[in-house]
Protein backbone atom coordinates (compact mmCIF):
# COMPACT_ATOMS: atom_id res chain seq x y z
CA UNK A 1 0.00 0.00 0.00
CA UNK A 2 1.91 3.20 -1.17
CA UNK A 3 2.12 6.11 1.89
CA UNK A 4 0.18 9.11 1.17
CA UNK A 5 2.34 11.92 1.03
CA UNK A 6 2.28 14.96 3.54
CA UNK A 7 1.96 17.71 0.65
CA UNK A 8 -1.74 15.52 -0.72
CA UNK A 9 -2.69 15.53 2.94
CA UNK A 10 -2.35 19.33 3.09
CA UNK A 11 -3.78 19.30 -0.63
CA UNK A 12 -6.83 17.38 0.45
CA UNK A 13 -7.61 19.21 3.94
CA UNK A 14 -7.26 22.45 1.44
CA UNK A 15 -9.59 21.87 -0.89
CA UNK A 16 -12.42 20.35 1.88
CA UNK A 17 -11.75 23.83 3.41
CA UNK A 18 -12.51 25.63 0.16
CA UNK A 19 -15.75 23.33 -0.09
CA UNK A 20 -16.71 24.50 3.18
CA UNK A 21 -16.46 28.03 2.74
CA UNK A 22 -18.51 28.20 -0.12
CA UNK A 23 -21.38 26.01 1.99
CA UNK A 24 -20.54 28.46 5.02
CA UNK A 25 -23.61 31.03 4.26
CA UNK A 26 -26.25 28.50 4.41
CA UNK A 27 -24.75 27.26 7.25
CA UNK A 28 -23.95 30.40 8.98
CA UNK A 29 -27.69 31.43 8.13
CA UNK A 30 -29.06 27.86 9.58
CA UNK A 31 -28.06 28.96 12.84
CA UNK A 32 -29.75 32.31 13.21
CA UNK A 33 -33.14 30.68 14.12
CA UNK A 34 -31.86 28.28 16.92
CA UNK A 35 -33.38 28.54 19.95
CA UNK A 36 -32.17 26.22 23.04
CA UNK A 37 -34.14 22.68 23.36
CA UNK A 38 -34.03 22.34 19.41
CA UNK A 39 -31.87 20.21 17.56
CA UNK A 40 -28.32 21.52 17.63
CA UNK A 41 -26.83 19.35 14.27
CA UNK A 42 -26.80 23.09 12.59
CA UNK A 43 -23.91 24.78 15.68
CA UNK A 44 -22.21 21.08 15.63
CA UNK A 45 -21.49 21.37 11.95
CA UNK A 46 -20.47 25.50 13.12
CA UNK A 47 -18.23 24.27 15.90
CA UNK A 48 -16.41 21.89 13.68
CA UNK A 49 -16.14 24.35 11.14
CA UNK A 50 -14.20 26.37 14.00
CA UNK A 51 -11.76 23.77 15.36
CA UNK A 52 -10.34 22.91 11.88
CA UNK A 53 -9.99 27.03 10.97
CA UNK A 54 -7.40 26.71 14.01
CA UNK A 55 -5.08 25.03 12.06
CA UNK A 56 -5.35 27.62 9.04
CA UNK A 57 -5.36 31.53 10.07
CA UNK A 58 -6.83 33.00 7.23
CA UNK A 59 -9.83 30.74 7.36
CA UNK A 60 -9.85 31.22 11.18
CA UNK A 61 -9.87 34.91 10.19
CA UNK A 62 -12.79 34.88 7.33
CA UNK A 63 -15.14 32.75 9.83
CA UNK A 64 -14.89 35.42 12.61
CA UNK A 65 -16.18 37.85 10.76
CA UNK A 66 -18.91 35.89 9.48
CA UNK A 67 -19.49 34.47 12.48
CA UNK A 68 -19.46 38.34 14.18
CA UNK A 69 -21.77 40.00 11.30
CA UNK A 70 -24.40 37.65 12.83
CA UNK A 71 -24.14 39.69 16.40
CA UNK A 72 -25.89 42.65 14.87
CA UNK A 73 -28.23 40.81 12.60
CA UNK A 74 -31.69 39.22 13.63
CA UNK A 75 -30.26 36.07 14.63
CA UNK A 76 -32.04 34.42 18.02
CA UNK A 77 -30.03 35.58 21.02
CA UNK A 78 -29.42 31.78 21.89
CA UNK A 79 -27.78 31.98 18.26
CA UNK A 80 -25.90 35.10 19.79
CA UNK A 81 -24.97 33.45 22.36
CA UNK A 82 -23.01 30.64 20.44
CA UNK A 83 -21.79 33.07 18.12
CA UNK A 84 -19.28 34.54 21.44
CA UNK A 85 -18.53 31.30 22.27
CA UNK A 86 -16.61 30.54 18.95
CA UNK A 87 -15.77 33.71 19.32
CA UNK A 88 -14.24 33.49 22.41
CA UNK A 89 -12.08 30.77 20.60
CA UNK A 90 -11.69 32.38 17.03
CA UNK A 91 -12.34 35.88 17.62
CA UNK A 92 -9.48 38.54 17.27
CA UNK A 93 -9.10 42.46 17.71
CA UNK A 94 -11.33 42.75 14.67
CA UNK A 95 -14.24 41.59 16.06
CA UNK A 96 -14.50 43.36 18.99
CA UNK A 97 -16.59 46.23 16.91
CA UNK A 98 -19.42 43.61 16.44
CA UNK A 99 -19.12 42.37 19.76
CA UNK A 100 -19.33 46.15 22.18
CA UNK A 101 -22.49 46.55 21.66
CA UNK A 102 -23.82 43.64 23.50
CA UNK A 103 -21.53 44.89 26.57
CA UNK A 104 -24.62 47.23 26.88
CA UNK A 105 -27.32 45.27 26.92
CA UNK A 106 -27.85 43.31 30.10
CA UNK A 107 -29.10 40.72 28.47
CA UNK A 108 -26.01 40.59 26.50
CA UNK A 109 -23.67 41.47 28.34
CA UNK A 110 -22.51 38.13 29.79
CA UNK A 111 -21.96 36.74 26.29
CA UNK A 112 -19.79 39.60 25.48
CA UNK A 113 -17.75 39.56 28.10
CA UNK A 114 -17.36 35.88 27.50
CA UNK A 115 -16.09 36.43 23.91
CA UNK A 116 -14.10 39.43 24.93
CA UNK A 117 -11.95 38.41 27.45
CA UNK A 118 -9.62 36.03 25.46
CA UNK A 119 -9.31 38.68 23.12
CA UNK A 120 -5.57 40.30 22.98
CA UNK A 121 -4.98 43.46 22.54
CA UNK A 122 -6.01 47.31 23.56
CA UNK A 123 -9.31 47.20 21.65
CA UNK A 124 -10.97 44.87 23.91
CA UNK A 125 -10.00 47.05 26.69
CA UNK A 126 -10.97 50.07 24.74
CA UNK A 127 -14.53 48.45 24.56
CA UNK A 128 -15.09 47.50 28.39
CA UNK A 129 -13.65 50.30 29.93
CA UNK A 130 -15.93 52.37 27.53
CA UNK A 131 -19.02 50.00 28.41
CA UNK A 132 -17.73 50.45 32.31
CA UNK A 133 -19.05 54.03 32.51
CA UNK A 134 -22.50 53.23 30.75
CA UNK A 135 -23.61 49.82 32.80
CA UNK A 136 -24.50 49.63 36.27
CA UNK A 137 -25.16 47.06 38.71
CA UNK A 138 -24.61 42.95 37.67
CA UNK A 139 -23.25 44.22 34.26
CA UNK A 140 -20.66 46.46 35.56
CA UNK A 141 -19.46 43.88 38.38
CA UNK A 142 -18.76 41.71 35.57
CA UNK A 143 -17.00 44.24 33.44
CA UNK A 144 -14.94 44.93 36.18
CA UNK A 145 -14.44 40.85 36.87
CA UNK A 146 -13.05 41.00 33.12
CA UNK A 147 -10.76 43.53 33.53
CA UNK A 148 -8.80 41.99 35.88
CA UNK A 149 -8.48 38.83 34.66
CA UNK A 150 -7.36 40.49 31.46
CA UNK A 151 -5.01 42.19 34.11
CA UNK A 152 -5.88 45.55 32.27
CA UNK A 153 -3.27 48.19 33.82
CA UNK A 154 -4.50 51.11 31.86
CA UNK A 155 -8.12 50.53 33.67
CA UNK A 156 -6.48 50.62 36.83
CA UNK A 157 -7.70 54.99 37.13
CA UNK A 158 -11.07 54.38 36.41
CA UNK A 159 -11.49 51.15 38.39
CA UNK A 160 -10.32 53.31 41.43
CA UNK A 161 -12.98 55.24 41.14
CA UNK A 162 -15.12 53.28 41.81
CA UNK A 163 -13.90 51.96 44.72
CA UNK A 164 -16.64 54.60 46.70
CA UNK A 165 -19.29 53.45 44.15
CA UNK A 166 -22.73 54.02 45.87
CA UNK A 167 -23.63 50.38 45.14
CA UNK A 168 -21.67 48.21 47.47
CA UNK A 169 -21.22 45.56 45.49
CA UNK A 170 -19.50 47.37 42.65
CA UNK A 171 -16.78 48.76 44.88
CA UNK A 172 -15.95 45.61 46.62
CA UNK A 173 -15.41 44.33 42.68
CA UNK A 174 -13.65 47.75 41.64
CA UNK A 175 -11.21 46.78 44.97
CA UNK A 176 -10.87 43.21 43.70
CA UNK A 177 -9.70 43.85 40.10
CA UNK A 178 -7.45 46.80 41.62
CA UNK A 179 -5.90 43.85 43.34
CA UNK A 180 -5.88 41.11 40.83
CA UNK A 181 -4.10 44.17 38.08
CA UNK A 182 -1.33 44.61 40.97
CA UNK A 183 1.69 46.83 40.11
CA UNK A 184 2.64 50.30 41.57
CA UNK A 185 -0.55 52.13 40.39
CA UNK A 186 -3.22 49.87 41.88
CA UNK A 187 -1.41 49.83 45.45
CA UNK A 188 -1.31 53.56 45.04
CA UNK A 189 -4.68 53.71 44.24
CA UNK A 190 -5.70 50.96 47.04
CA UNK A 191 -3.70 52.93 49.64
CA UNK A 192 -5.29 56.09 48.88
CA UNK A 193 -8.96 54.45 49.04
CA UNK A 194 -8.71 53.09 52.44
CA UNK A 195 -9.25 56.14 53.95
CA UNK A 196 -12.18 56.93 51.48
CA UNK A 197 -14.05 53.56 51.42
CA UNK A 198 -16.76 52.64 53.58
CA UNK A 199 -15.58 51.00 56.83
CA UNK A 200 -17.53 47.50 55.65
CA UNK A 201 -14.62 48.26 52.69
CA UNK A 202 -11.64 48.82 54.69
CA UNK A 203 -11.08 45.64 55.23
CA UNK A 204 -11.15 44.65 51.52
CA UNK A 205 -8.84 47.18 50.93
CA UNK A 206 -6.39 45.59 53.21
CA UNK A 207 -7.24 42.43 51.92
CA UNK A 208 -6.34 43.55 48.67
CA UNK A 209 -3.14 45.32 49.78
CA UNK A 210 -2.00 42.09 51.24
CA UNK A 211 -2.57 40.31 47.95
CA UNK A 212 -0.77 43.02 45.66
CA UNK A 213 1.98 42.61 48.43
CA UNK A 214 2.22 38.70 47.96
CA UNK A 215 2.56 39.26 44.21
CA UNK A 216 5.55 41.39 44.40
CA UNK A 217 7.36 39.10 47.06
CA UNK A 218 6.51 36.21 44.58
CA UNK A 219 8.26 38.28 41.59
CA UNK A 220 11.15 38.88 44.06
CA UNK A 221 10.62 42.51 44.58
CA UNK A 222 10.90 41.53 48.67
CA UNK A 223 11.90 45.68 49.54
CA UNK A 224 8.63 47.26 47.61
CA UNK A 225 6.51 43.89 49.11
CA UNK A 226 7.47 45.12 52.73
CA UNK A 227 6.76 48.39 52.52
CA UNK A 228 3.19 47.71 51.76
CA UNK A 229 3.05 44.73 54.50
CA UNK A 230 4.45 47.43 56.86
CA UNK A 231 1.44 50.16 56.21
CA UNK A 232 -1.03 47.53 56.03
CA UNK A 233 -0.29 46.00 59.44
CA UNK A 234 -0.75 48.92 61.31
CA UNK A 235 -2.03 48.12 65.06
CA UNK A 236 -5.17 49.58 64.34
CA UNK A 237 -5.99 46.89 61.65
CA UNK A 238 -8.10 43.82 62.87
CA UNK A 239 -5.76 40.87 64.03
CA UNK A 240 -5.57 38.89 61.09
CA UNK A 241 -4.73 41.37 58.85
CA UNK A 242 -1.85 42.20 61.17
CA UNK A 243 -0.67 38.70 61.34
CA UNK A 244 -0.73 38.04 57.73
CA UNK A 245 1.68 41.64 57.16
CA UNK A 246 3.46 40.46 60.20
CA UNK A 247 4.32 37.22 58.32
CA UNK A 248 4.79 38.95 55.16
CA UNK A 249 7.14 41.09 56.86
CA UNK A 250 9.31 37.87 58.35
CA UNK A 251 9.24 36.20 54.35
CA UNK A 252 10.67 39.40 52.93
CA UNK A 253 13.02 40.05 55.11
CA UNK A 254 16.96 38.57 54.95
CA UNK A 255 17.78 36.06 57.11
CA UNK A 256 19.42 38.82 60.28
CA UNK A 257 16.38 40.71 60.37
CA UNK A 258 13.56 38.07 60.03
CA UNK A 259 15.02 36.64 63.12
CA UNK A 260 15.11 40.38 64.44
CA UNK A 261 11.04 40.69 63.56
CA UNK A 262 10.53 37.62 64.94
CA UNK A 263 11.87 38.25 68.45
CA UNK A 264 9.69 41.93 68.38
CA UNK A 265 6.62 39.69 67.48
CA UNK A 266 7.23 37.49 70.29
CA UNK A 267 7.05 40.33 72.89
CA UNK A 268 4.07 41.72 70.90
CA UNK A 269 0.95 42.72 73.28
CA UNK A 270 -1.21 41.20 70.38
CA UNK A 271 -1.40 37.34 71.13
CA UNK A 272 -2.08 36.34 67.35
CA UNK A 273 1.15 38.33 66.72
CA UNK A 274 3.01 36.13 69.45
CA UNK A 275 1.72 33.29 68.06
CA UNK A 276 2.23 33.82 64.76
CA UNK A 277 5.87 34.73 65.71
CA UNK A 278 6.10 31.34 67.63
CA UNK A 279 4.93 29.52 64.91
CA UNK A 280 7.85 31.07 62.11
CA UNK A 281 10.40 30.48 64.91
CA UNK A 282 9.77 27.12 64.96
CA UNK A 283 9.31 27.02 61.01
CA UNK A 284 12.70 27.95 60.86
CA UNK A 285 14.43 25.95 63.32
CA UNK A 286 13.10 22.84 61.55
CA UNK A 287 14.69 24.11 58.40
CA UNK A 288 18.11 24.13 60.47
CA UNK A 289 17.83 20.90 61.26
């Protein structure tokens, strides 16, 4: 049996591809009427359309768009909704045009976001930070959600503005993504808004500090990590939020003055302190052994 060679392979999956994309109208236009509970044969034939454009860019490219011009037609919004999730897969910067609109709808808005997030680049950020001042309520919390996962530094001023947001539950998520961005400008921002958050917020805040502080210890910046473990774990804090900057302290610190912290934590007046202190002395004279 003679080997078929790699370039026919290629040839073959070439030519199915060009056989596809002359069928991919009707099948682009089978979707638009699906509606959930009915048969889905017409998206399976759509989602394998999508994993073999993976392999081949400019077909990747060609079904996006398609795929995207359906967002602002009069497809179904169940058909909408499928449409972001290949698009979460195939989508690129170009599609994010089709896809802001639905950021402002909040009946839409999940399924953007969805599609949106994956997407590289500054024009998906463009798009949510510019759908972040025009939604309120679930759809902003989940704007803001996006942002940080997308760890989106340039949102990082209007996010802190919102850490005093009227509705509680947007500030606690504008002090969340502040803290899952991290860098300079978020700490900034997070130091500046504990003394302007609500006191149910402080606390976030300081949670949030902590984290941004963990981050930089983690990336080896031990000197910037400390200073922000030392303002967080000031004695007015609640005790756990002063143990945790207390230990952050002692894992930043060289090997002289960790022992140095130590001993001051073991005199502390705050018991967690002094037992928190016990329990890194002890840490580290297992490691000696």
């Amino acid at each position: 049996m003679k080997k078929i060679s790699y370039a026919l392979i290629v040839g073959l999956m070439c030519f199915s591809l060009m056989a596809q994309a002359q069928q991919v109208g009707p099948r682009l236009r089978a979707i638009m009427t699906y509606k959930y509970g009915q048969s889905r044969e017409p998206l399976t034939v759509v989602e394998d359309m999508v994993k073999v454009s993976l392999q081949f860019p400019a077909q990747q490219k060609r079904l996006a768009a398609q795929l995207a011009a359906l967002l602002g037609s009069q497809a179904t919004p169940d058909c909408k909704l499928f449409v972001c999730r290949q698009l979460a897969l195939i989508g690129g910067p170009e599609n994010v045009p089709a896809i802001a609109p639905l950021l402002l709808n909040p009946k839409t808005n999940d399924m953007a976001r969805y599609a949106l997030e994956p997407i590289p680049g500054k024009q998906a950020d463009k798009a949510l930070l510019n759908a972040l001042g025009k939604t309120s309520g679930a759809s902003k919390v989940g704007i803001l959600n996006v942002l940080g996962q997308r760890k989106c530094e340039a949102a990082v001023g209007d996010v802190a503005k919102l850490t005093t947001d009227s509705d509680p539950e947007v500030a606690e998520a504008a002090i969340n993504t502040l803290a899952v961005i991290g860098g300079t400008r978020a700490i900034t921002k997070l130091e500046s808004a504990r003394d302007e958050v609500t006191p149910k917020l402080r606390d976030n805040v300081s949670d949030a500090l902590l984290l941004c502080a963990d981050h930089l210890m983690t990336a080896g910046k031990s000197r910037k990590a400390a200073r922000v473990y030392r303002k967080v774990g000031g004695p007015e804090e609640p005790s756990r939020i002063q143990v945790a900057a207390f230990a952050g302290q002692v894992h930043c610190a060289s090997r002289h003055k960790a022992s140095r912290l130590i001993q001051e934590g073991l005199k502390s007046k705050n018991a967690a302190i002094r037992e928190a202190a016990t329990g890194l002395q002890e840490q580290r004279e297992m490691m000696k052994k």
